[in-house]
PDB file of N, CA and C in Angstrom:
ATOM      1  N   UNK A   1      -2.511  -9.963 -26.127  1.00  0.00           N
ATOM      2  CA  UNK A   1      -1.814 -10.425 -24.959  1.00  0.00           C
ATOM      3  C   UNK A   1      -1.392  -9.256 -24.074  1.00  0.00           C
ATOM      4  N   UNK A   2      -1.206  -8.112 -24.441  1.00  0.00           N
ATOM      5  CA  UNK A   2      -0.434  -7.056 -23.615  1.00  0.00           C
ATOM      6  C   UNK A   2      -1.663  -6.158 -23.534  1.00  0.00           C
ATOM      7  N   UNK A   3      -2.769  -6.423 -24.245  1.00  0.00           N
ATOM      8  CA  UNK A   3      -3.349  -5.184 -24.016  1.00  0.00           C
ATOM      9  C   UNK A   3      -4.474  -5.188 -22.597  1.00  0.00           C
ATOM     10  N   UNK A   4      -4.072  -6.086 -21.937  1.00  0.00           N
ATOM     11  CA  UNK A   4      -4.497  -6.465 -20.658  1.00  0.00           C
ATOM     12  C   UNK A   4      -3.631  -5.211 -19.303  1.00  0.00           C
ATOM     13  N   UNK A   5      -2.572  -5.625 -20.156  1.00  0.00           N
ATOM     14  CA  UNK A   5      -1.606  -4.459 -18.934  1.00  0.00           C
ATOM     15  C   UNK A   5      -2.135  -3.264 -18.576  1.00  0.00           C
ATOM     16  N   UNK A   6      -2.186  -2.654 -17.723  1.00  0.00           N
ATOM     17  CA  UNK A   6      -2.682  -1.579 -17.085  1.00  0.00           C
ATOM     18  C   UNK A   6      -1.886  -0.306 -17.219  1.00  0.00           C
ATOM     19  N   UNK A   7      -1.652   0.869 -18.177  1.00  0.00           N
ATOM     20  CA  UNK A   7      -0.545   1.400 -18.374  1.00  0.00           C
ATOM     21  C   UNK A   7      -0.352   2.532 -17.387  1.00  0.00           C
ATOM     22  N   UNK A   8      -1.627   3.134 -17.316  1.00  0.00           N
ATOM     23  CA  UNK A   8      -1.985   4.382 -16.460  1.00  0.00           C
ATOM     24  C   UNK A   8      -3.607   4.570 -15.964  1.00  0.00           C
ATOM     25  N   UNK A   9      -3.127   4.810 -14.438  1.00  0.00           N
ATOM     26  CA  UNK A   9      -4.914   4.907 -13.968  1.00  0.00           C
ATOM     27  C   UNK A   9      -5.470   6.343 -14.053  1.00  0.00           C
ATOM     28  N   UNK A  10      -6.738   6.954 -14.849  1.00  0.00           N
ATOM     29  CA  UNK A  10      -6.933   8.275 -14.692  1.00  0.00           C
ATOM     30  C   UNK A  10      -7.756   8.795 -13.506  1.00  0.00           C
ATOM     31  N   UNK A  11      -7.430   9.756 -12.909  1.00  0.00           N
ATOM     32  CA  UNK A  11      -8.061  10.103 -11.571  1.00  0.00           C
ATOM     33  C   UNK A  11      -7.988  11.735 -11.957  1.00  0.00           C
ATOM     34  N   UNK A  12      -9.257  11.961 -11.874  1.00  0.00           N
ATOM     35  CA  UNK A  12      -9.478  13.441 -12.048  1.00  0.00           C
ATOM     36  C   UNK A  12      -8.357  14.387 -13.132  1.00  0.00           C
ATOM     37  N   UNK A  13      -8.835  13.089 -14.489  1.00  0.00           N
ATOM     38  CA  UNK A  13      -8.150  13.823 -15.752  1.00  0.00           C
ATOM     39  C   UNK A  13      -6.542  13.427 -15.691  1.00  0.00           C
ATOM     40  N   UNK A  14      -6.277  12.769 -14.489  1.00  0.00           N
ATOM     41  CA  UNK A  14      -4.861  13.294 -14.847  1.00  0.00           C
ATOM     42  C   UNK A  14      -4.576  11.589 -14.376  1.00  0.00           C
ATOM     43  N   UNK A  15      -3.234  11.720 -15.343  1.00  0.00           N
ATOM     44  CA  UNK A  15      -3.050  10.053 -15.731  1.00  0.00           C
ATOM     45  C   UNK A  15      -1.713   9.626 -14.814  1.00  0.00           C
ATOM     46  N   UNK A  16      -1.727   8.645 -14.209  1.00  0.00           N
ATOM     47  CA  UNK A  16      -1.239   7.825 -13.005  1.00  0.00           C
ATOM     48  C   UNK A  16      -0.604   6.516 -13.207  1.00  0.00           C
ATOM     49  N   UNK A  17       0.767   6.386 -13.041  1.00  0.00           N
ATOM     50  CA  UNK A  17       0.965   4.455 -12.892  1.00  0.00           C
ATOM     51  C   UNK A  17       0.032   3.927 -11.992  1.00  0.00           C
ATOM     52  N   UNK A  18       0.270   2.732 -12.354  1.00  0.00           N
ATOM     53  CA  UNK A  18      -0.425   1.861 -11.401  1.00  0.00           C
ATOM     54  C   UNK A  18       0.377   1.569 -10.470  1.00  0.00           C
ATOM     55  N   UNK A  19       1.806   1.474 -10.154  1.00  0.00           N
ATOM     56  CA  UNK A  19       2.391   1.510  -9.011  1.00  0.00           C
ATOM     57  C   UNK A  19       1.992   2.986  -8.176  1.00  0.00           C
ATOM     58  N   UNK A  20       1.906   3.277  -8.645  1.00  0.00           N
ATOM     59  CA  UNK A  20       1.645   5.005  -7.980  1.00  0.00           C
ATOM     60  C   UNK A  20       0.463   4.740  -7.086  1.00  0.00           C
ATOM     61  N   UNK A  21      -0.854   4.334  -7.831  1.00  0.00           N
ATOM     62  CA  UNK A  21      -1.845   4.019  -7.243  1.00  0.00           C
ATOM     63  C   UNK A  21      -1.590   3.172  -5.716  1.00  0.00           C
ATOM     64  N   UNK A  22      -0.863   1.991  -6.264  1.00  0.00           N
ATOM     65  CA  UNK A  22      -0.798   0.604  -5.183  1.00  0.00           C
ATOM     66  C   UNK A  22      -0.075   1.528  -4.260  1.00  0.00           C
ATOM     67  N   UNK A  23       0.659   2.237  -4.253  1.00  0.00           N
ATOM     68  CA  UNK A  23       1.721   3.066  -3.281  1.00  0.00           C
ATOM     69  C   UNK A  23       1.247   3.740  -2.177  1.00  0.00           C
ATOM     70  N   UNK A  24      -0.280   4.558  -2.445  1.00  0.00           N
ATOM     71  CA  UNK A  24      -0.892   5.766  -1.886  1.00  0.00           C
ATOM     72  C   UNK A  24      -2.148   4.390  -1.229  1.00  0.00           C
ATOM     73  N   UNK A  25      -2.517   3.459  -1.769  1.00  0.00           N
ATOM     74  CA  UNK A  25      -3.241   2.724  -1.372  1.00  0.00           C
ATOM     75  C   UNK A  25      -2.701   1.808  -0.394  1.00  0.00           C
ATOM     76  N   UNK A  26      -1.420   1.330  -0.734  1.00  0.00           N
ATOM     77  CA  UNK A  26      -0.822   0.603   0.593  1.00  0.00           C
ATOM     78  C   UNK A  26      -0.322   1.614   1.657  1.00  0.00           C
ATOM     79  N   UNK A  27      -0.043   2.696   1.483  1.00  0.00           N
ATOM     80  CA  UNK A  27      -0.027   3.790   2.129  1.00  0.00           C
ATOM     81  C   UNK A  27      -1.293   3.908   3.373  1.00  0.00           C
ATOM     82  N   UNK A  28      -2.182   4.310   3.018  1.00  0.00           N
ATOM     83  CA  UNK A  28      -3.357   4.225   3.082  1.00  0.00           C
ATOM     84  C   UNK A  28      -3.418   3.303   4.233  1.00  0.00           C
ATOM     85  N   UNK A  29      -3.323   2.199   3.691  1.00  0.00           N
ATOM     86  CA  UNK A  29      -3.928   0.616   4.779  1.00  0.00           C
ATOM     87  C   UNK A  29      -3.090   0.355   5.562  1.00  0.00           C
ATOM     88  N   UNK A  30      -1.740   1.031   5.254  1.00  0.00           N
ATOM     89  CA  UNK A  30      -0.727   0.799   6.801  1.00  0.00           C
ATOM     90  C   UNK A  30      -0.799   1.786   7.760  1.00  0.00           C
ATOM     91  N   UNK A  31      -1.296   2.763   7.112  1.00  0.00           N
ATOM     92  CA  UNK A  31      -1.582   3.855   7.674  1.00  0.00           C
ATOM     93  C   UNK A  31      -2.894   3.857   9.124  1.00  0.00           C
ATOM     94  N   UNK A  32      -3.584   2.818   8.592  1.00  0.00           N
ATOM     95  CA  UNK A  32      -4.857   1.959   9.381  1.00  0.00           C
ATOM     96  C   UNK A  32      -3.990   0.617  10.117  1.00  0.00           C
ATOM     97  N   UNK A  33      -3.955   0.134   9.458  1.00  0.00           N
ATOM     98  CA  UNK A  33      -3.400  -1.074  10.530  1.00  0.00           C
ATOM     99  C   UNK A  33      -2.320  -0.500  11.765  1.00  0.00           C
ATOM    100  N   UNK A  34      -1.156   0.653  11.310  1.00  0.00           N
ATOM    101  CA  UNK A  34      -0.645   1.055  12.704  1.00  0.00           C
ATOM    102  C   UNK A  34      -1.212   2.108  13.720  1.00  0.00           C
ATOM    103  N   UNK A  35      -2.560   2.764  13.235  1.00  0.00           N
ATOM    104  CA  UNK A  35      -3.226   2.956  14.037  1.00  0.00           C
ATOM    105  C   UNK A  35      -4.116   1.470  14.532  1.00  0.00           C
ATOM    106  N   UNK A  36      -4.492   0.552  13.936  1.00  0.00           N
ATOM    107  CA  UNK A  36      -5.023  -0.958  15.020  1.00  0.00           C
ATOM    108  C   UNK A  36      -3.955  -1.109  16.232  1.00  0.00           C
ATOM    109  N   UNK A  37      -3.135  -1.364  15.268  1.00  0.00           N
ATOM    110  CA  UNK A  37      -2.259  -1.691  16.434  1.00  0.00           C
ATOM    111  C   UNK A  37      -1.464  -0.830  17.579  1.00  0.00           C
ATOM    112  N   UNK A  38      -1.629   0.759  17.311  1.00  0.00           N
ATOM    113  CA  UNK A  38      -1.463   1.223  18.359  1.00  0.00           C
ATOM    114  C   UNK A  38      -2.670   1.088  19.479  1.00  0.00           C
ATOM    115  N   UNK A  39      -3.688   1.248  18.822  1.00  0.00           N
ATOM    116  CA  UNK A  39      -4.712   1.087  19.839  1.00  0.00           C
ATOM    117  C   UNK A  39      -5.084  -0.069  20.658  1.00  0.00           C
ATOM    118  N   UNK A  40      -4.386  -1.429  19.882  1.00  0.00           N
ATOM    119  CA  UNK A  40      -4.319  -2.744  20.880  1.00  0.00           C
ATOM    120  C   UNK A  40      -3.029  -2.772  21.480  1.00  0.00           C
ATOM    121  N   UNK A  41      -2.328  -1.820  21.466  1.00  0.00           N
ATOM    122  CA  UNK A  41      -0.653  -1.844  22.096  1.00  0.00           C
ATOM    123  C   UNK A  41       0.109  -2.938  21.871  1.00  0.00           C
ATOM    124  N   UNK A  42       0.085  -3.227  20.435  1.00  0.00           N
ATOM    125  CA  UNK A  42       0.747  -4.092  20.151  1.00  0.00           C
ATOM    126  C   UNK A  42       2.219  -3.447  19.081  1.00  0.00           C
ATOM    127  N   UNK A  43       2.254  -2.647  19.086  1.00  0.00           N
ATOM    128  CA  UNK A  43       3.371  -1.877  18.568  1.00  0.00           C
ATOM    129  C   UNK A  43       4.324  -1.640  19.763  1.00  0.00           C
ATOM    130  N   UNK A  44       4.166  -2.174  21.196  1.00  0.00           N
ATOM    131  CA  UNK A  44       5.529  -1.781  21.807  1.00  0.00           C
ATOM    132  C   UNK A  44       6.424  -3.355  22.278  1.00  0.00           C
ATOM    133  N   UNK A  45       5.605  -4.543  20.752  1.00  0.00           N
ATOM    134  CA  UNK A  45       6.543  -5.668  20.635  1.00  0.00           C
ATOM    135  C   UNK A  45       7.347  -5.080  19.499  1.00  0.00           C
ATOM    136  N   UNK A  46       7.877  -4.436  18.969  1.00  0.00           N
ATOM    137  CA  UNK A  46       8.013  -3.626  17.558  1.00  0.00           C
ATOM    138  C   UNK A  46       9.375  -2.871  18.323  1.00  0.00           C
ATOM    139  N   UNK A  47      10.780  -3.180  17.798  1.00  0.00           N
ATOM    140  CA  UNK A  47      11.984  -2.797  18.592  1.00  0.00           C
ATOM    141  C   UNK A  47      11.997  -1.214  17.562  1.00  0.00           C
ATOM    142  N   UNK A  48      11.798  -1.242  16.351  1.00  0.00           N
ATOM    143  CA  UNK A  48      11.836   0.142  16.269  1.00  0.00           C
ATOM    144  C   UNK A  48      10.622   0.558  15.309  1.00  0.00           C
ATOM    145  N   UNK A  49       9.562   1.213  16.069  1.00  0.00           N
ATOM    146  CA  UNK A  49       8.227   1.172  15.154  1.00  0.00           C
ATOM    147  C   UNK A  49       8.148   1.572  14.010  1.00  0.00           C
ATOM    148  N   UNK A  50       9.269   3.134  13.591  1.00  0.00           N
ATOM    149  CA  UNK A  50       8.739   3.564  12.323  1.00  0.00           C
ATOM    150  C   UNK A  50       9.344   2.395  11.061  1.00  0.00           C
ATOM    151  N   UNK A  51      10.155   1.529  11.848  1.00  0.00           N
ATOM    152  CA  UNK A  51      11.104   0.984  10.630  1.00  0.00           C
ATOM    153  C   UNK A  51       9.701  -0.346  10.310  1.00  0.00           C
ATOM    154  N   UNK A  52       9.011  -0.592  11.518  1.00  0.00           N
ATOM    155  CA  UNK A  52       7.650  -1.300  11.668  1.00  0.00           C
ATOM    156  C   UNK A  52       6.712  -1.101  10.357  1.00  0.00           C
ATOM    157  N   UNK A  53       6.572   0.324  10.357  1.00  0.00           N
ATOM    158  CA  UNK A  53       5.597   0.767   9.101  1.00  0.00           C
ATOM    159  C   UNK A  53       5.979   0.781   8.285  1.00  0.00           C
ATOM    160  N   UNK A  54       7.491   1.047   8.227  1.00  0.00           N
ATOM    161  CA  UNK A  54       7.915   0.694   6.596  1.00  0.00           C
ATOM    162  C   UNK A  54       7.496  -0.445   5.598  1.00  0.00           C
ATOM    163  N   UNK A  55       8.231  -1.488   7.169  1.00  0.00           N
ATOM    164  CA  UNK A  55       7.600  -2.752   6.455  1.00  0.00           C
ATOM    165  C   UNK A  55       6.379  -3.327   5.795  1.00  0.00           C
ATOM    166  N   UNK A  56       5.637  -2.431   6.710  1.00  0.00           N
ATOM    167  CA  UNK A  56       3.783  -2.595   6.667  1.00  0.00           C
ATOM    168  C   UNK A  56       3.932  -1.874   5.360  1.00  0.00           C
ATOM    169  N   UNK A  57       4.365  -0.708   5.571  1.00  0.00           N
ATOM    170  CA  UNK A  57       3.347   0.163   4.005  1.00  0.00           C
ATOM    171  C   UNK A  57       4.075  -1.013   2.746  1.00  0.00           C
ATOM    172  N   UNK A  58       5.531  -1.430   2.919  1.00  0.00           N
ATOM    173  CA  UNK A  58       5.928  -2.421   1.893  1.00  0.00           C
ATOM    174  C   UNK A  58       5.144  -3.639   1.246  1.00  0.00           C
ATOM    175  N   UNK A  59       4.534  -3.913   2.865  1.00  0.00           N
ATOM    176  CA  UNK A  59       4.313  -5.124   2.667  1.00  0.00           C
ATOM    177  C   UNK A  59       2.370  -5.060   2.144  1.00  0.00           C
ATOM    178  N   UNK A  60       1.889  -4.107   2.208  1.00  0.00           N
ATOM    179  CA  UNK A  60       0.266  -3.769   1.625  1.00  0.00           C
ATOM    180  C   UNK A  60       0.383  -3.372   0.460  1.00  0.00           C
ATOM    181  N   UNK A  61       1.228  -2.643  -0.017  1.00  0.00           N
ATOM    182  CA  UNK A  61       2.053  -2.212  -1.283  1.00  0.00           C
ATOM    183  C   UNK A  61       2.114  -3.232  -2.006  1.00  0.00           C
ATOM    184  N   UNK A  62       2.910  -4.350  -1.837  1.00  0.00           N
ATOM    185  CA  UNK A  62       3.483  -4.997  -2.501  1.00  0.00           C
ATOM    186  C   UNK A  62       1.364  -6.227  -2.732  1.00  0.00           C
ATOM    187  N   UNK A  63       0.853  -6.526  -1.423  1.00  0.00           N
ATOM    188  CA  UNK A  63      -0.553  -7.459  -1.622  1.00  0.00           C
ATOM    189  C   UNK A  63      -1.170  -6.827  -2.712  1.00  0.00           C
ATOM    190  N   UNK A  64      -1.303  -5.019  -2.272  1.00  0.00           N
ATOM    191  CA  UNK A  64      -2.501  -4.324  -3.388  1.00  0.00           C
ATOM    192  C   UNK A  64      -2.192  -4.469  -5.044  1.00  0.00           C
ATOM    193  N   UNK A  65      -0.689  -4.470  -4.662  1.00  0.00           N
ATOM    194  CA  UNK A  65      -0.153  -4.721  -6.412  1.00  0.00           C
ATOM    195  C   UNK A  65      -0.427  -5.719  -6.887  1.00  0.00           C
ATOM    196  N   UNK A  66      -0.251  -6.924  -6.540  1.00  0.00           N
ATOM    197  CA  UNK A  66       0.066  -8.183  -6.838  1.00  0.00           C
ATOM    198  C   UNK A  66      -1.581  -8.473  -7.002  1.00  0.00           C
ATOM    199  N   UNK A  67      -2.686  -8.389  -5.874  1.00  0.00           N
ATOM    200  CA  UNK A  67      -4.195  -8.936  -5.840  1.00  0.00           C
ATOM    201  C   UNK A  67      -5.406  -7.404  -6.525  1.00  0.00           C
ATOM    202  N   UNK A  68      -4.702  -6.667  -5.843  1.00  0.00           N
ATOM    203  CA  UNK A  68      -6.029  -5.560  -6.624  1.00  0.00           C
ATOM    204  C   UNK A  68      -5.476  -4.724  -7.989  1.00  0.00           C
ATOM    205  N   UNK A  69      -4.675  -4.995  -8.427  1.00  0.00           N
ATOM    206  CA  UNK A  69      -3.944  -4.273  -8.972  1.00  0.00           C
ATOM    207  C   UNK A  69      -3.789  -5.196 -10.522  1.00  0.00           C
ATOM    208  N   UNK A  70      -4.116  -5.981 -11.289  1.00  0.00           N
ATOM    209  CA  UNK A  70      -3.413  -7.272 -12.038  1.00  0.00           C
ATOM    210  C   UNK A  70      -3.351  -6.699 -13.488  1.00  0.00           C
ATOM    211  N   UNK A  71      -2.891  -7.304 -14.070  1.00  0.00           N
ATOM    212  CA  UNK A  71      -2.230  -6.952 -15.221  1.00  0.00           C
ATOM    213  C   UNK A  71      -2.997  -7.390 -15.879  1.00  0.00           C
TER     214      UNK A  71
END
């Protein structure tokens, strides 16, 4: 039953949570989506942008964990 859990991801020898992973990966994809959306200028509906990306990197963070990420 547990040995499904994912304890540590190895990346070039060296051993990693899997939150760590989802972190640099939702990182990553918010990192892309607020460049989309600067480039459709849709970041100046956004009253304070960086608090904008927080949410974003939270909120890709939290999808990559939950869907690419499973236990």
């Amino acid at each position: 039953m547990f040995n499904d859990i994912p304890c540590e991801v190895e990346i070039l020898g060296l051993y990693f949570p899997p939150l760590f992973v989802s972190i640099l990966a939702g990182l990553f994809c918010a990192l892309v989506l607020a460049r989309v959306f600067d480039l459709l200028r849709l970041d100046r509906f956004f009253w304070h942008p960086p608090l904008a990306f927080t949410a974003l990197w939270l909120l890709t963070t939290t999808l990559i964990g939950l869907f690419i990420i499973r236990p």
